[in-house]
Protein backbone atom coordinates (compact mmCIF):
# COMPACT_ATOMS: atom_id res chain seq x y z
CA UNK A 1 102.80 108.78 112.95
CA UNK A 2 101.92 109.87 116.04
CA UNK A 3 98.68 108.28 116.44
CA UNK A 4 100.03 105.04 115.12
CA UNK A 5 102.29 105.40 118.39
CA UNK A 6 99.67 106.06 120.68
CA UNK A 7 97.44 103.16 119.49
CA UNK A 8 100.92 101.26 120.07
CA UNK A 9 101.36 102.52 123.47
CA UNK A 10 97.39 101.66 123.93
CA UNK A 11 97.69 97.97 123.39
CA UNK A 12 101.54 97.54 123.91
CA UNK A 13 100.36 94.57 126.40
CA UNK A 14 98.23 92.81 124.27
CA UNK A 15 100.41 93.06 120.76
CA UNK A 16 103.60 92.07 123.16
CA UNK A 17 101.92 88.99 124.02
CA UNK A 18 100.74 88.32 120.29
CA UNK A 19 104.22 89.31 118.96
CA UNK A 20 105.93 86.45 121.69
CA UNK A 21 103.09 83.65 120.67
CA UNK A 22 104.06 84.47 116.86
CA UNK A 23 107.68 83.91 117.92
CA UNK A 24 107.10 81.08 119.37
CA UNK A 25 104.62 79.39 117.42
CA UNK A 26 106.91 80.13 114.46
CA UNK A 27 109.57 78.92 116.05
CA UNK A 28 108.50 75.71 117.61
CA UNK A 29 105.50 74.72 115.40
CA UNK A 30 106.75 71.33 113.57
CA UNK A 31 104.67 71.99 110.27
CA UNK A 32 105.92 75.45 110.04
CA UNK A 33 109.40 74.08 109.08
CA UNK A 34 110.69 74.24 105.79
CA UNK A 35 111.25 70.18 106.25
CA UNK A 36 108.64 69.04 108.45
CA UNK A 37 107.98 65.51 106.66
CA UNK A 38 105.55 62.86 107.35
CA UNK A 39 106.49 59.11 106.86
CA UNK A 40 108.81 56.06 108.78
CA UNK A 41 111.83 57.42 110.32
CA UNK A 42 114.44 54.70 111.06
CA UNK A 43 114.68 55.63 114.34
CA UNK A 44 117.77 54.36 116.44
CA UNK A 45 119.44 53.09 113.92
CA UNK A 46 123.64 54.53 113.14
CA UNK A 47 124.55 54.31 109.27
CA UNK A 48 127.08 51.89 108.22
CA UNK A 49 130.42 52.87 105.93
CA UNK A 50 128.93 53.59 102.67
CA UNK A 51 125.32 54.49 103.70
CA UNK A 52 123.52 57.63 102.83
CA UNK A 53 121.86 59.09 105.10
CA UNK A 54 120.10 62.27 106.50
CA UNK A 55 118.32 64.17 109.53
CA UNK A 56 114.12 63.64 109.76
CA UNK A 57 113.31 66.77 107.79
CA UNK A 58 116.21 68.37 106.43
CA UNK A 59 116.78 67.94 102.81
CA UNK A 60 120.60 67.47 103.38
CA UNK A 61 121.86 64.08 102.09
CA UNK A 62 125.01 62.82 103.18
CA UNK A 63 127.20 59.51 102.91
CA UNK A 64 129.32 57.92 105.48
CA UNK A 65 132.86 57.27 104.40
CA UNK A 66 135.68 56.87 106.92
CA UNK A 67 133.34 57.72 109.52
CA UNK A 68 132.87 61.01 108.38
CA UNK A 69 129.49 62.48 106.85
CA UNK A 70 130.08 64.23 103.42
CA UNK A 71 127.34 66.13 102.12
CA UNK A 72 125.56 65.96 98.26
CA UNK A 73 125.42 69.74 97.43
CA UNK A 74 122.90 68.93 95.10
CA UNK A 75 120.29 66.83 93.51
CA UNK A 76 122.91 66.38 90.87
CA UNK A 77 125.59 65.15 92.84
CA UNK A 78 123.42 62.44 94.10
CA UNK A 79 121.34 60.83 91.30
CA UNK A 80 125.29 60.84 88.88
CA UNK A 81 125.94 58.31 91.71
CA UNK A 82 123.80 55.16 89.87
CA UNK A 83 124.11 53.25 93.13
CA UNK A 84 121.74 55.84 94.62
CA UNK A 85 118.17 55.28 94.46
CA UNK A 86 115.13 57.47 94.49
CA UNK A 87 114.17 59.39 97.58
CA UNK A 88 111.18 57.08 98.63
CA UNK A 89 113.12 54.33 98.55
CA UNK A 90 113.09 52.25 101.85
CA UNK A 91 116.10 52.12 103.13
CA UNK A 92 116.05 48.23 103.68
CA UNK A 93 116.09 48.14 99.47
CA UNK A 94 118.88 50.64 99.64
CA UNK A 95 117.47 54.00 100.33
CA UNK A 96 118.77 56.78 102.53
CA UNK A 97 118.14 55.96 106.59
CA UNK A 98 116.72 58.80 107.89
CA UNK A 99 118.11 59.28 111.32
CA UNK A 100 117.69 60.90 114.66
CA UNK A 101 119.18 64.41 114.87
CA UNK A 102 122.03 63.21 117.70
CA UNK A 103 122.92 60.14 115.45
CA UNK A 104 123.90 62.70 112.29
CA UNK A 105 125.85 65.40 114.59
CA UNK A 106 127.86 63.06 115.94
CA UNK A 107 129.95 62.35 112.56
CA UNK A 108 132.12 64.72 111.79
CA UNK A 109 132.10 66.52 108.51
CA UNK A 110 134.15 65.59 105.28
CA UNK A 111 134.75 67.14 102.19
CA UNK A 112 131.68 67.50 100.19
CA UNK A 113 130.84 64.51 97.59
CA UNK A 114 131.74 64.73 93.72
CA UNK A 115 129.84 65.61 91.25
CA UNK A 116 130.69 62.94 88.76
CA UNK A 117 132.14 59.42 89.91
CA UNK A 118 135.50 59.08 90.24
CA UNK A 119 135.96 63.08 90.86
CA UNK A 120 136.91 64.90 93.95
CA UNK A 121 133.94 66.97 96.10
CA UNK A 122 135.22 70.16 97.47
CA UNK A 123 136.89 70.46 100.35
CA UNK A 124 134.41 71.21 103.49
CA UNK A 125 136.19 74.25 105.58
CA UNK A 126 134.25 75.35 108.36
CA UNK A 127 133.00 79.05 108.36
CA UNK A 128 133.52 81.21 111.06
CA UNK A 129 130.91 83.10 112.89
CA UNK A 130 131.93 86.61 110.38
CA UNK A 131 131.84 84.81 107.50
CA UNK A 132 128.69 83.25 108.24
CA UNK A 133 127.22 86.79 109.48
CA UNK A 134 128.15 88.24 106.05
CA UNK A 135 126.06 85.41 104.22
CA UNK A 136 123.12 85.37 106.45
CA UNK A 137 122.47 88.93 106.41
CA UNK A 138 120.32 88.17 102.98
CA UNK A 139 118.78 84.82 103.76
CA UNK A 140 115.62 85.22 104.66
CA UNK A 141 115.02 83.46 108.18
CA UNK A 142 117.96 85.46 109.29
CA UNK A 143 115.63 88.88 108.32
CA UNK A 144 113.03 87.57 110.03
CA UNK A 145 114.58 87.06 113.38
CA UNK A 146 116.38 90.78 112.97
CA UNK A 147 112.53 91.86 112.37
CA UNK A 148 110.79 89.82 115.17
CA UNK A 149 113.11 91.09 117.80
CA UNK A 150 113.15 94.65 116.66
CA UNK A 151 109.42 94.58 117.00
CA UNK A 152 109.61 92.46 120.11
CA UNK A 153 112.44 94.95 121.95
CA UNK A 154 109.69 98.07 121.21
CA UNK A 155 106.91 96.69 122.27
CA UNK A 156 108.94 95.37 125.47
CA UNK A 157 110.22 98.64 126.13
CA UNK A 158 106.53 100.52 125.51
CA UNK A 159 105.06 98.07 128.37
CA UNK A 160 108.19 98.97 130.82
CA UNK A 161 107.29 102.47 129.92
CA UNK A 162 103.34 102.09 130.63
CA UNK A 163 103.91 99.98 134.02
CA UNK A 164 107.16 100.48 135.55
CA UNK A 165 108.69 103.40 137.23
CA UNK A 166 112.41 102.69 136.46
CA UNK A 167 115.10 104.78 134.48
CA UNK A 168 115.36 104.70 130.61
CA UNK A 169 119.01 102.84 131.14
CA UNK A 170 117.68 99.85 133.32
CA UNK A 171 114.44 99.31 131.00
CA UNK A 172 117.05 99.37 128.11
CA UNK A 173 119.15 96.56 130.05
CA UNK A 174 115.93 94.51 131.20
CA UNK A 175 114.77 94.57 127.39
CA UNK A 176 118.33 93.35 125.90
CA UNK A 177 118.77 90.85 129.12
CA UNK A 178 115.01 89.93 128.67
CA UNK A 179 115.40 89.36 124.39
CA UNK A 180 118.39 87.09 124.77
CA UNK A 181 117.41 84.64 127.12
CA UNK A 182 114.02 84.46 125.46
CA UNK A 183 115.95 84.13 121.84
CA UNK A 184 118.55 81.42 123.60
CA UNK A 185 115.50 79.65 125.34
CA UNK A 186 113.71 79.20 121.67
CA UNK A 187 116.94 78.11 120.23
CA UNK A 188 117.72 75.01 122.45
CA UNK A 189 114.08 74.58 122.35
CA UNK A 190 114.15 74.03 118.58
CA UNK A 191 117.29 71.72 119.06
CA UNK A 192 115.93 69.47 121.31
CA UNK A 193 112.19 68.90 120.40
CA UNK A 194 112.27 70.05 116.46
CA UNK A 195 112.90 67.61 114.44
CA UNK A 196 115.01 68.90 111.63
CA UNK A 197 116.01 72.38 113.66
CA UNK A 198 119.11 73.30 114.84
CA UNK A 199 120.31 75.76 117.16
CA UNK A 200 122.31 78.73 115.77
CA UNK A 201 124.42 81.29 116.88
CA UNK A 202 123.72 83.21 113.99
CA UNK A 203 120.12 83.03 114.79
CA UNK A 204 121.45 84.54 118.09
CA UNK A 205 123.35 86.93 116.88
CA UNK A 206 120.66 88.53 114.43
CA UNK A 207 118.24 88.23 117.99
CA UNK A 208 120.52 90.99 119.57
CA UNK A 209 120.94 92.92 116.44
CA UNK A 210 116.63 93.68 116.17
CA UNK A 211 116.76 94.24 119.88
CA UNK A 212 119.82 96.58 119.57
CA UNK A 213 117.72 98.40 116.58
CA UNK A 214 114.86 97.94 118.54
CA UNK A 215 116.42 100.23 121.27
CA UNK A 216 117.73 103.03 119.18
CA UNK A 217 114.36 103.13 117.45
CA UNK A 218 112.75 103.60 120.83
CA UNK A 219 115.01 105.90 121.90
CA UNK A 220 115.20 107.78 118.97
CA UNK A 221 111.96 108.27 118.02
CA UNK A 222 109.48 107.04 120.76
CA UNK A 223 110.88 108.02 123.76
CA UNK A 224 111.77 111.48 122.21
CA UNK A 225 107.96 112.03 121.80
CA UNK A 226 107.27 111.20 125.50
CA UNK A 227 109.36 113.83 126.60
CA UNK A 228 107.71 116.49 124.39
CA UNK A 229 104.20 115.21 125.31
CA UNK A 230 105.27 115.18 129.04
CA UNK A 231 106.56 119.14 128.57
């Protein structure tokens, strides 16, 4: 373990840097997305009252009825409708108009479409930010940001160690100031030049949580092994 450190400490610089390009690559890379898509997008164009319609590169389909957007929650949902047509379909013979991100968040959500014609979709309630920390603590992405910034936070805090003479409280601070502004840069980054990514505050939230783990890792471990190679 200990020489797995050291090497760490070594090249703390160099796998930092690596470690912030993955981030970032990962994060801002169109054709790493789930729903990067190639093909027309009907840009500019607002869907009328009874249109389907979705966001370039998310799979979400929704339809506009009394100018609110309710969602298909499946494939099912969608194809029991007979008016609805494949996919592929241009949307000048009827198929869904893909639209600009700005263009779909503007509609508020409605309750979620029916199954079956004629029956009643679910009712949509908005989840707050607990109940949506309870669910995303097994999705995947959200494991994968916890991870990133864990790693990230160490690394961060093995380069203050190597080049900077300040106390272990203010490199702690620098590291959590320094991993949320870089986590809340990435996330408007993705909203505004991603097509199909959002910004979350979950995404956020799971940012702090690696760096806070991060931390306590260093501290617990690393930083403990300083002291008893420095006595």
């Amino acid at each position: 373990m200990k020489t797995v450190i050291e090497l760490l400490k070594k090249y703390s610089l160099l796998l930092l840097v690596c470690c912030l390009s993955l981030i970032v690559i990962g994060s801002l890379w169109p054709q790493l997305s789930r729903h990067y898509q190639t093909g027309e997008i009907s840009a500019g164009q607002i869907p009328k009252e009874g249109d389907n319609f979705k966001m370039v590169n998310d799979p979400i389909v929704y339809r506009l009825e009394d100018g609110k957007r309710r969602q298909y929650k499946s494939d099912v949902a969608f194809f029991n409708n007979s008016k609805n047509k494949p996919f592929d379909t241009p949307y000048e013979q009827g198929g869904i108009l893909i639209c600009d991100k700005e263009v779909v968040l503007a509609f508020p959500m409605g309750n979620y479409m029916p199954k079956e014609i004629g029956g009643e979709g679910e009712f949509y309630v908005h989840k707050n930010t607990w109940e949506q920390l309870k669910e995303g603590v097994f999705r995947r992405d959200k494991v994968s940001h916890f991870f990133a910034y864990t790693l990230l936070a160490i690394l961060l805090l093995m380069v203050l160690e190597r080049y900077s003479n300040q106390s272990a409280m203010v490199k702690y601070l620098l590291t959590l100031g320094i991993g949320i502004i870089f986590g809340a840069v990435i996330e408007q980054l993705q909203f505004e030049y991603i097509p199909g990514r959002d910004k979350e505050l979950l995404d956020l939230i799971f940012n702090i949580l690696g760096i806070l783990a991060g931390i306590f890792i260093y501290n617990a471990w690393i930083a403990v092994d300083n002291k008893e190679a420095e006595s």
